[in-house]
N, C-alpha and C. Protein backbone atom coordinates (compact mmCIF):
# COMPACT_ATOMS: atom_id res chain seq x y z
N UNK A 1 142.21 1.47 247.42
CA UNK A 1 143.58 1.00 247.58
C UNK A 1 144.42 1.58 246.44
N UNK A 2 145.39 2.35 246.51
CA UNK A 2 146.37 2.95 246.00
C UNK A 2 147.89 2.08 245.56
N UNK A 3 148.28 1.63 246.53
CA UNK A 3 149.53 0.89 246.71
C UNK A 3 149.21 -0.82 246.29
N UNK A 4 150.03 -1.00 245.66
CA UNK A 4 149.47 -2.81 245.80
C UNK A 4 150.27 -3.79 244.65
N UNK A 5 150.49 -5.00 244.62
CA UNK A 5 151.13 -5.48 243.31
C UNK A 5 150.27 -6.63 243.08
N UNK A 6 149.67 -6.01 241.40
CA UNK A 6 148.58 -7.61 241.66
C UNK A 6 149.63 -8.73 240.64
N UNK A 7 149.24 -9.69 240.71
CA UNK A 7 150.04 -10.86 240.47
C UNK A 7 149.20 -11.86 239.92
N UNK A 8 149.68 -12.88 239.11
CA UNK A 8 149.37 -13.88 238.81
C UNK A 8 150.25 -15.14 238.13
N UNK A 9 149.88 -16.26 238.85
CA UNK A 9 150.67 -17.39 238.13
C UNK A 9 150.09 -18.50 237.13
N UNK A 10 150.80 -18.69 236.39
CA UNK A 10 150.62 -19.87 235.40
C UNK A 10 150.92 -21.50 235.66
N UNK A 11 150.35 -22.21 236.15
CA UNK A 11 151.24 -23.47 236.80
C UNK A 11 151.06 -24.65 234.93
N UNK A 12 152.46 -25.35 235.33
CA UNK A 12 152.49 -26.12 234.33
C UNK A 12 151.81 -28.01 234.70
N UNK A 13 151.02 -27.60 235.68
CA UNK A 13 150.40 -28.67 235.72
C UNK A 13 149.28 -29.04 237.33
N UNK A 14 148.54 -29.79 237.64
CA UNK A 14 147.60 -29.74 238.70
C UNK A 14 148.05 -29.58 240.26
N UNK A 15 149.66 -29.41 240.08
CA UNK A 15 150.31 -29.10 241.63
C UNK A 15 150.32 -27.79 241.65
N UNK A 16 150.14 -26.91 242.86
CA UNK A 16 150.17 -25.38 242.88
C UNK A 16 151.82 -25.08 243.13
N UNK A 17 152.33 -25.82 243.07
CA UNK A 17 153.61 -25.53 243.50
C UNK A 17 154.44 -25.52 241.76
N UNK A 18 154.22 -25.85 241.16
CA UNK A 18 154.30 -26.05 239.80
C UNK A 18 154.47 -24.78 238.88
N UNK A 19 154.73 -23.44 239.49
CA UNK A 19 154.32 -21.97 238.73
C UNK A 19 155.39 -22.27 237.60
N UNK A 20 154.91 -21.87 236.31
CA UNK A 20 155.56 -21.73 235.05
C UNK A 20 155.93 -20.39 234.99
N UNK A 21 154.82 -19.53 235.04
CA UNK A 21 154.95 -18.34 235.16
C UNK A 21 154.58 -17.50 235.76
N UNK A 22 155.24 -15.98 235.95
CA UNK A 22 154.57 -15.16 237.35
C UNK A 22 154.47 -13.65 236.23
N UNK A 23 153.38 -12.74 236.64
CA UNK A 23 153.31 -11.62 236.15
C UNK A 23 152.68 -10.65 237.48
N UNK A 24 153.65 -9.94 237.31
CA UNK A 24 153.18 -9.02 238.72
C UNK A 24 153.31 -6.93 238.43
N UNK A 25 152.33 -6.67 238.64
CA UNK A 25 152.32 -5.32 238.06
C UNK A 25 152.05 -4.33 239.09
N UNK A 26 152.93 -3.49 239.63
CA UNK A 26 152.87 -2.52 241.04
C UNK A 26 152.51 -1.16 240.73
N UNK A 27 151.64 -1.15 241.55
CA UNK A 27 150.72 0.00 241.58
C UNK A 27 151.00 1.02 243.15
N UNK A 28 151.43 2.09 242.90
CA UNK A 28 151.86 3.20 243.37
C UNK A 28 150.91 4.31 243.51
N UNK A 29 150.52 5.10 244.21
CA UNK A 29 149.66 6.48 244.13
C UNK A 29 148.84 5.83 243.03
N UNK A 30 148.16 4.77 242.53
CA UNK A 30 147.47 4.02 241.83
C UNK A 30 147.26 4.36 240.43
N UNK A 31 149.02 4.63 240.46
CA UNK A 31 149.87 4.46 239.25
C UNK A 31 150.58 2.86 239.01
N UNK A 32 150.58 2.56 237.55
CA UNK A 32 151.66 1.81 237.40
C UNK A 32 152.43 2.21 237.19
N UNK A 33 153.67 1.47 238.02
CA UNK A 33 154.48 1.91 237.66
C UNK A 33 156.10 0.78 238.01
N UNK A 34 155.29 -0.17 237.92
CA UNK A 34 156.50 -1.35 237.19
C UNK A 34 155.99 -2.39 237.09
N UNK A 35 156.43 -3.39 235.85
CA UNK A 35 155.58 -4.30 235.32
C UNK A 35 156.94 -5.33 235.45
N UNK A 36 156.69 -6.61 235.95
CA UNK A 36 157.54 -7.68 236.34
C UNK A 36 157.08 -9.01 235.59
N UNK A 37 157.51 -9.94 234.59
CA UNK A 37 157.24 -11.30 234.05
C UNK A 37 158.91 -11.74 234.10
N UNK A 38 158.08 -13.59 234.36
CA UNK A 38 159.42 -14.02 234.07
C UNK A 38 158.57 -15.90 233.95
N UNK A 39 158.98 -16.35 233.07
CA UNK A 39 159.53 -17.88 232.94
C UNK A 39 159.84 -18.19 234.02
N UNK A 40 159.56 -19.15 234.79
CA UNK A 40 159.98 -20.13 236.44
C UNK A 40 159.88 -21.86 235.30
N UNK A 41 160.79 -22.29 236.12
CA UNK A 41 161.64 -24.06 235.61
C UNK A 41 160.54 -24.73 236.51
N UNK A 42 159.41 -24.97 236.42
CA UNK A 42 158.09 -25.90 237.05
C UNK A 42 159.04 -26.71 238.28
N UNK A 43 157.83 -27.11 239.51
CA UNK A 43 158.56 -28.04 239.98
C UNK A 43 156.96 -28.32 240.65
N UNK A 44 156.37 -29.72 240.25
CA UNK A 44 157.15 -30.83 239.61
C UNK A 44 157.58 -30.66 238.44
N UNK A 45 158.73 -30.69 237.41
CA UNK A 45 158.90 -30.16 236.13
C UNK A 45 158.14 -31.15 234.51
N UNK A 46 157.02 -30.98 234.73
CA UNK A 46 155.69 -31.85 233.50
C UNK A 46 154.85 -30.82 233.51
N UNK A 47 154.78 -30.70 232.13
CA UNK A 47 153.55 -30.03 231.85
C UNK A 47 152.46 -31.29 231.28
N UNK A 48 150.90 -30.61 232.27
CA UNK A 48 150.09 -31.34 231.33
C UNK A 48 149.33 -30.80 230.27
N UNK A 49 148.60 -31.79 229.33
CA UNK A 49 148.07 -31.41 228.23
C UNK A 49 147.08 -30.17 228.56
N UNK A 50 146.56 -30.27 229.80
CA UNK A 50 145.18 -29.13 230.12
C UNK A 50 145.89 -27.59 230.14
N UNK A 51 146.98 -28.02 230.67
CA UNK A 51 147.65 -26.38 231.06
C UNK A 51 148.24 -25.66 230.24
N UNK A 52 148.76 -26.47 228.99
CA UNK A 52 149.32 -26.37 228.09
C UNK A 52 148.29 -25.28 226.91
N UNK A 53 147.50 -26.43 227.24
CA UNK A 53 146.48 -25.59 225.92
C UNK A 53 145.77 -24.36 226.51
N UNK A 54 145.67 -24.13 228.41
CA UNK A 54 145.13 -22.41 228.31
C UNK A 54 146.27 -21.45 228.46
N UNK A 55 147.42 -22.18 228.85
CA UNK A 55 148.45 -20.89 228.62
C UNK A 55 149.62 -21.01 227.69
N UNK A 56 149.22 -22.20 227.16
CA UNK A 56 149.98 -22.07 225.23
C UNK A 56 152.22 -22.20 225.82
N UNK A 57 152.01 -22.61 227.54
CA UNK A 57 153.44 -22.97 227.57
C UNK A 57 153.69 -24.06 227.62
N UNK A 58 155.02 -24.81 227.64
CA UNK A 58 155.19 -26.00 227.34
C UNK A 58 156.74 -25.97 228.33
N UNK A 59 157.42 -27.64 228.31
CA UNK A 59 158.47 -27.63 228.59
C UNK A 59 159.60 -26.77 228.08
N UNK A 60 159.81 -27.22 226.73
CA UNK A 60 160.64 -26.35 226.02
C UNK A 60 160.49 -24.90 226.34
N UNK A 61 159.62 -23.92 226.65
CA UNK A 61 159.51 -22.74 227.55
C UNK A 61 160.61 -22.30 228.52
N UNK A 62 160.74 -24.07 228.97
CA UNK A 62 160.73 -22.74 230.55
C UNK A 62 162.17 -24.22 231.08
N UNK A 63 162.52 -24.67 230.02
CA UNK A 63 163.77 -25.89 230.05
C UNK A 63 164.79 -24.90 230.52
N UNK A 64 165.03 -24.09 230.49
CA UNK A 64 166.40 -23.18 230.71
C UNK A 64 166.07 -21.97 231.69
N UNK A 65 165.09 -22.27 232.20
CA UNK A 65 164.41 -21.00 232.87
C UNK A 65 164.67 -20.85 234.66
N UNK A 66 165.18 -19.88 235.23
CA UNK A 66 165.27 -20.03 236.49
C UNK A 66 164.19 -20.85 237.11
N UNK A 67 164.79 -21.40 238.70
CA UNK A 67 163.88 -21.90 239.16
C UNK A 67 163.36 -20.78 240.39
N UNK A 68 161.85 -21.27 240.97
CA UNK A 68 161.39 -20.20 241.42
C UNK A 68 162.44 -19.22 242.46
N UNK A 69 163.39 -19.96 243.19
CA UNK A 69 164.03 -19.49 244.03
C UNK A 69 164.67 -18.12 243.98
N UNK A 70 165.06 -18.12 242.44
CA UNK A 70 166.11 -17.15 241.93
C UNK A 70 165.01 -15.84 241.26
N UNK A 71 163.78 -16.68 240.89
CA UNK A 71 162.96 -15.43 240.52
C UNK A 71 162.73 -14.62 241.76
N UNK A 72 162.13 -15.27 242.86
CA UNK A 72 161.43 -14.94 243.64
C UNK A 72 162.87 -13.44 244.68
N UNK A 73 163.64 -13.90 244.50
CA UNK A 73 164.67 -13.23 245.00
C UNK A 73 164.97 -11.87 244.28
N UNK A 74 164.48 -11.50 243.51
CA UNK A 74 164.02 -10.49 242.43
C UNK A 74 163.39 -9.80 242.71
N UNK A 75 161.79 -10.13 242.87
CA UNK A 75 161.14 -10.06 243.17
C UNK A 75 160.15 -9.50 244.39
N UNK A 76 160.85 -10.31 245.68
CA UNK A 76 160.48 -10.23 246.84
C UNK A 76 160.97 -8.42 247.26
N UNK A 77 162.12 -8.14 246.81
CA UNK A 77 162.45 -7.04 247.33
C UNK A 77 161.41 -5.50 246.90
N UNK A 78 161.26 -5.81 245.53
CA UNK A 78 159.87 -4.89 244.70
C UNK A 78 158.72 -5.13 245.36
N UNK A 79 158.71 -6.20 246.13
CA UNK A 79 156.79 -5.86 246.26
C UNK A 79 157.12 -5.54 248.08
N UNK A 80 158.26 -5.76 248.38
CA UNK A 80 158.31 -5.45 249.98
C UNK A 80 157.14 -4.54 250.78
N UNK A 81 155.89 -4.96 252.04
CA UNK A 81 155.45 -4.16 252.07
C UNK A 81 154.34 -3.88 251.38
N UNK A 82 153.80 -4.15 250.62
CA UNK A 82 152.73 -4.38 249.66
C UNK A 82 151.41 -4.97 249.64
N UNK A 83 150.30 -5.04 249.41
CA UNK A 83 149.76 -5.93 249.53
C UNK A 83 149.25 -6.71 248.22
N UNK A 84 149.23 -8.00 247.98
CA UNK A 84 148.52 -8.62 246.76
C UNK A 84 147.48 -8.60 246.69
N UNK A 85 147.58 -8.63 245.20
CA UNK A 85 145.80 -8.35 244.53
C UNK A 85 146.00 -9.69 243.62
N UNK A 86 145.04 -10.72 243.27
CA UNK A 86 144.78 -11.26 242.31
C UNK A 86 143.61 -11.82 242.04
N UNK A 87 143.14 -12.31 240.73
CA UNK A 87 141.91 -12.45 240.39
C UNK A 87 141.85 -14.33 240.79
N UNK A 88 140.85 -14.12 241.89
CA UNK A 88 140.84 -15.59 242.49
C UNK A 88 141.85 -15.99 243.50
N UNK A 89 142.04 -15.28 244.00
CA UNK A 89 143.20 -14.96 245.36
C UNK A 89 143.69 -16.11 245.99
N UNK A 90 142.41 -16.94 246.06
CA UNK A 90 142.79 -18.14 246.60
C UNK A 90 144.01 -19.63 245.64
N UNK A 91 143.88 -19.08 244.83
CA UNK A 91 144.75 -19.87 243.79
C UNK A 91 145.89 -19.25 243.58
N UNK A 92 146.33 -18.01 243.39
CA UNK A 92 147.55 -17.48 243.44
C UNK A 92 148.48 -17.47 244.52
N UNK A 93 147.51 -17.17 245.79
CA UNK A 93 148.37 -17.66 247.03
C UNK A 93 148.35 -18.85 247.26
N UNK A 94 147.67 -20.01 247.07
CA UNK A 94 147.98 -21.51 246.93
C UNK A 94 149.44 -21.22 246.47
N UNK A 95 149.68 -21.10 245.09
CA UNK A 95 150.40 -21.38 244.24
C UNK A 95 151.87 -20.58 245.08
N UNK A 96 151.45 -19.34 245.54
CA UNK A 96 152.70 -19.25 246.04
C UNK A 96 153.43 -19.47 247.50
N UNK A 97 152.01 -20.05 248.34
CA UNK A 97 152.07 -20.68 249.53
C UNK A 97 153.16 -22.24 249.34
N UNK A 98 152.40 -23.17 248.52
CA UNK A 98 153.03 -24.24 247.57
C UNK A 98 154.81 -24.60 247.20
N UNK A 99 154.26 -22.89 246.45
CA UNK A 99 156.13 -23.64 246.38
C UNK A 99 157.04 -22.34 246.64
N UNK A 100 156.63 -21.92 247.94
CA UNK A 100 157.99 -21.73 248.93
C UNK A 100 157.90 -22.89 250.13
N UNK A 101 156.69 -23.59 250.30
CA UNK A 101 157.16 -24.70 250.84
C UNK A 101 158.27 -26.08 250.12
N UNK A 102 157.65 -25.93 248.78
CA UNK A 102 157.89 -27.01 247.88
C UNK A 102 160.05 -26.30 248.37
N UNK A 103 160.04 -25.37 248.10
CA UNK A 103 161.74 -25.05 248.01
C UNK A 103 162.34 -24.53 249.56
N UNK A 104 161.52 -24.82 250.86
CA UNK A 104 161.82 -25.04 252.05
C UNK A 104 161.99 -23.55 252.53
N UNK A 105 161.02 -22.60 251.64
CA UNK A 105 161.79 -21.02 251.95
C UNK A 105 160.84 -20.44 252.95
N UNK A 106 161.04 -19.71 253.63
CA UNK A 106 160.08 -18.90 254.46
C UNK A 106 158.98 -17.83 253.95
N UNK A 107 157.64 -18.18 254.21
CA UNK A 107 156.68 -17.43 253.64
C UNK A 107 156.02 -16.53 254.61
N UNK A 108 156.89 -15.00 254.21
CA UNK A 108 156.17 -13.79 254.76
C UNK A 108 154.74 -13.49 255.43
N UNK A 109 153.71 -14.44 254.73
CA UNK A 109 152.19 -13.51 255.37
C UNK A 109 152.18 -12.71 254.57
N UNK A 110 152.31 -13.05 253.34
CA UNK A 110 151.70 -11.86 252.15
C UNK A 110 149.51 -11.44 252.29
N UNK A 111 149.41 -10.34 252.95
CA UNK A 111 147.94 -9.72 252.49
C UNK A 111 147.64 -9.78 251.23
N UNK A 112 146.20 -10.68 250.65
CA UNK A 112 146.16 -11.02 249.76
C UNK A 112 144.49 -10.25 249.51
N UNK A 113 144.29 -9.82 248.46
CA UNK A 113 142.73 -9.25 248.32
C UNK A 113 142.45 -10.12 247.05
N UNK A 114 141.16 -10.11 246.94
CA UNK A 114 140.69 -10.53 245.68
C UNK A 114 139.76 -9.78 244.73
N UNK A 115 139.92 -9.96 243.35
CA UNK A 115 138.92 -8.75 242.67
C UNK A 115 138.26 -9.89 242.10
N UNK A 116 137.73 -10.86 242.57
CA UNK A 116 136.99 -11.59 241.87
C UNK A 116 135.99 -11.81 242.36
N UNK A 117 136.32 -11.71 244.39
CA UNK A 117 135.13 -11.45 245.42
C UNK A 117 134.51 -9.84 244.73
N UNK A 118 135.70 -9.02 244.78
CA UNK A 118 135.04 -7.90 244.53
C UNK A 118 133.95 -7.19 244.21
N UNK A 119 134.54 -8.09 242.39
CA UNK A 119 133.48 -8.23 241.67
C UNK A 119 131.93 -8.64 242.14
N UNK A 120 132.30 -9.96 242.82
CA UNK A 120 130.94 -10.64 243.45
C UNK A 120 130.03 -9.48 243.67
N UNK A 121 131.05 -8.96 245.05
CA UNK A 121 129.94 -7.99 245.33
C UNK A 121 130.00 -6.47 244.85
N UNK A 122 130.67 -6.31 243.85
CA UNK A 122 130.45 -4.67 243.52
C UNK A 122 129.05 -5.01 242.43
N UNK A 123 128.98 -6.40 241.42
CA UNK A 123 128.96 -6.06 240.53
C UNK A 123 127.55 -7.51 240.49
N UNK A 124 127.66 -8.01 241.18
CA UNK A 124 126.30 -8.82 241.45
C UNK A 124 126.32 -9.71 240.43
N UNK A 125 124.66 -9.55 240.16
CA UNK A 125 124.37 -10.43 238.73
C UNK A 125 124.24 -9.74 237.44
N UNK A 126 125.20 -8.67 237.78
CA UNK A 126 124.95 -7.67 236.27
C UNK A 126 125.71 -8.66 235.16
N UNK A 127 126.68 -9.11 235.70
CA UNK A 127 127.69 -10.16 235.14
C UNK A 127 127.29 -11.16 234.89
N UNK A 128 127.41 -11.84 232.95
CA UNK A 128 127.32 -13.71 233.25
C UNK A 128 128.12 -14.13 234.14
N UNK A 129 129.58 -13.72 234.72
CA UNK A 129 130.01 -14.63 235.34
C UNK A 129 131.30 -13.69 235.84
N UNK A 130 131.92 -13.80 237.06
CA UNK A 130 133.03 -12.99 237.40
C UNK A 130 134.30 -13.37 236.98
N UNK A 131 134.50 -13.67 235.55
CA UNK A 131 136.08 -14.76 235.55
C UNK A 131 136.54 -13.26 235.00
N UNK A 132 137.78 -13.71 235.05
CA UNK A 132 139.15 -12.77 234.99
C UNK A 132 138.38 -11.69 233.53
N UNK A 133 138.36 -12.31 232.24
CA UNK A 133 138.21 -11.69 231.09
C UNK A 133 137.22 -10.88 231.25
N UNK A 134 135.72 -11.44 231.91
CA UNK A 134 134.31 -10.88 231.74
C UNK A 134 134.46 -9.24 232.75
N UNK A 135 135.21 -9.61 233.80
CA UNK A 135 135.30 -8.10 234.81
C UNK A 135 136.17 -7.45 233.77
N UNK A 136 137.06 -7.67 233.52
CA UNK A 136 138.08 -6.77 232.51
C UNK A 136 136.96 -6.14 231.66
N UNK A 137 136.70 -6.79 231.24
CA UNK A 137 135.55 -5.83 229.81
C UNK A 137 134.91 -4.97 230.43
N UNK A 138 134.15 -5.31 231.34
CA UNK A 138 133.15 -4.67 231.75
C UNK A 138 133.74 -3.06 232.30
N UNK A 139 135.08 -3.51 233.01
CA UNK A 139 135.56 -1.98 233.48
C UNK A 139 136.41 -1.51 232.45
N UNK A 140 136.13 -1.68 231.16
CA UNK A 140 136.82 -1.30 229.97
C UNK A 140 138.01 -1.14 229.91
N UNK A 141 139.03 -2.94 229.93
CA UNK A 141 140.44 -3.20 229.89
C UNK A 141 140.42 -4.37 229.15
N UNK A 142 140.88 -4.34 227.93
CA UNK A 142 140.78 -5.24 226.74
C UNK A 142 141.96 -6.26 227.35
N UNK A 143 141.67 -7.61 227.65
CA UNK A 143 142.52 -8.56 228.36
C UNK A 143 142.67 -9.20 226.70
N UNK A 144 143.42 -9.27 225.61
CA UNK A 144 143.42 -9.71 224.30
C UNK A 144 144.43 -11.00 224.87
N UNK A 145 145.10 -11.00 225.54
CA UNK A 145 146.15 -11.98 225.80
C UNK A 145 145.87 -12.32 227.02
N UNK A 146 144.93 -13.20 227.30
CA UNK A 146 144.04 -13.73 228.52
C UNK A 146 144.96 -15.14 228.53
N UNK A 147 145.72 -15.31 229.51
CA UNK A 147 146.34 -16.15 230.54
C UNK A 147 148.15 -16.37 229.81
N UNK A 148 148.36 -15.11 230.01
CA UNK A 148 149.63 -14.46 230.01
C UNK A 148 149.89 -14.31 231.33
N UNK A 149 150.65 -14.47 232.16
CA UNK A 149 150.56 -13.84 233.17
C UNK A 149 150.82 -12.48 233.51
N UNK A 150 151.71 -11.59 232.52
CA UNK A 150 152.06 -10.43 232.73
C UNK A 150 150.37 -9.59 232.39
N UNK A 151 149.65 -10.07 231.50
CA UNK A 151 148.54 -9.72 231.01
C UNK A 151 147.68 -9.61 231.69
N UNK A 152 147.49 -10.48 232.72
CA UNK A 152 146.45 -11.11 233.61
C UNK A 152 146.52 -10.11 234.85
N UNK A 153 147.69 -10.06 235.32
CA UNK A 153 148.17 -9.35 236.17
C UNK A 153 147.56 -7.85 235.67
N UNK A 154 148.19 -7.56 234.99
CA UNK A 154 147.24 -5.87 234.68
C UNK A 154 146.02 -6.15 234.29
N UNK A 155 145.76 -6.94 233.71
CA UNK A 155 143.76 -6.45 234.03
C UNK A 155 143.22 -6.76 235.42
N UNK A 156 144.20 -7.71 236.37
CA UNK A 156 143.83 -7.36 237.94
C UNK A 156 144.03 -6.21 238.34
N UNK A 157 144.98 -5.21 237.83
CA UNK A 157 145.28 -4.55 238.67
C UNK A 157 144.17 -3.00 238.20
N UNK A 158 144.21 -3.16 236.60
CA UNK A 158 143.08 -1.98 236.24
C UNK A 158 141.87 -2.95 237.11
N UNK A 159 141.41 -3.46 237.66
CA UNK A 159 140.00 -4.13 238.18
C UNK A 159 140.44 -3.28 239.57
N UNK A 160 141.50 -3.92 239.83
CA UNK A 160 141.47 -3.28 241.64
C UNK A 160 141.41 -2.01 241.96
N UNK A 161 141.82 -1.10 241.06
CA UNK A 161 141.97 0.41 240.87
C UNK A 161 140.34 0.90 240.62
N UNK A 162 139.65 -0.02 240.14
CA UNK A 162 138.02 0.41 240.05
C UNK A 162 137.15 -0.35 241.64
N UNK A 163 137.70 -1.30 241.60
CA UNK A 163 136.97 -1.53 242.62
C UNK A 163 137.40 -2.24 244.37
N UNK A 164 138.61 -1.88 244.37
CA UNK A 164 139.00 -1.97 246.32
C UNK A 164 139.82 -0.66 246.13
């Protein structure tokens, strides 16, 4: 796969509709070649203590921060056509299944792949374990800022470039 924008969200708490943050990085002739982050205003708007401490955001973050509507409108037009990549696929499209319902908007049928199945099966039991950081290493992409979303997003997307 050549073409593709892998993505990932940060939610500020146990609702998937909740994205704090989005990092999405598009891959062209399986080039990058545009890198997208932005702050989203949570909805429900609480952060809890769990989410807080793996992605180090908080209210004060994201108090002044568009809400998804206005990101997503940004957004939607760059990945037009595309297909998503993210690590654990099933949680990113939750999250963005979630809250374009949560904001009553119409959800495209975004194609979603995963490099975490990928992994499963490119990479077996060579791996302690297929989480986001451990595949990064292994296909030699230093994830130093592990659950960034802009961060996260490119070590999905160097993963998908090795293996779909």
């Amino acid at each position: 796969m050549k073409d593709f924008a892998a993505i990932d969200f940060e939610t500020a708490n146990g609702a998937r509709s909740s994205v704090c943050s989005v990092g999405i990085v598009i891959v062209r002739s399986g080039i990058i070649v545009d890198r997208i982050y932005s702050l989203i205003r949570p909805e429900p708007e609480y952060y809890s203590y769990f989410c807080t401490r793996v992605h180090g955001l908080c209210a004060e973050d994201t108090a002044n921060a568009p809400i998804f509507p206005t990101v997503w409108a940004e957004i939607a037009p760059r990945i037009s056509g595309l297909p998503l990549v993210a690590h654990n696929s099933p949680f990113d499209e939750g999250c963005l299944r979630a809250v374009h319902k949560t904001y009553q908007m119409d959800y495209p049928d975004y194609t979603f792949f995963c490099t975490c199945r990928a992994s499963r099966r490119h990479f077996g039991r060579q791996l302690i374990n297929h989480q986001l950081h451990t595949v990064a290493n292994h296909c030699g992409y230093d994830l130093s800022n592990h659950h960034h979303a802009l961060a996260d997003a490119e070590a999905c997307a160097w993963i998908a470039l090795q293996l779909l």
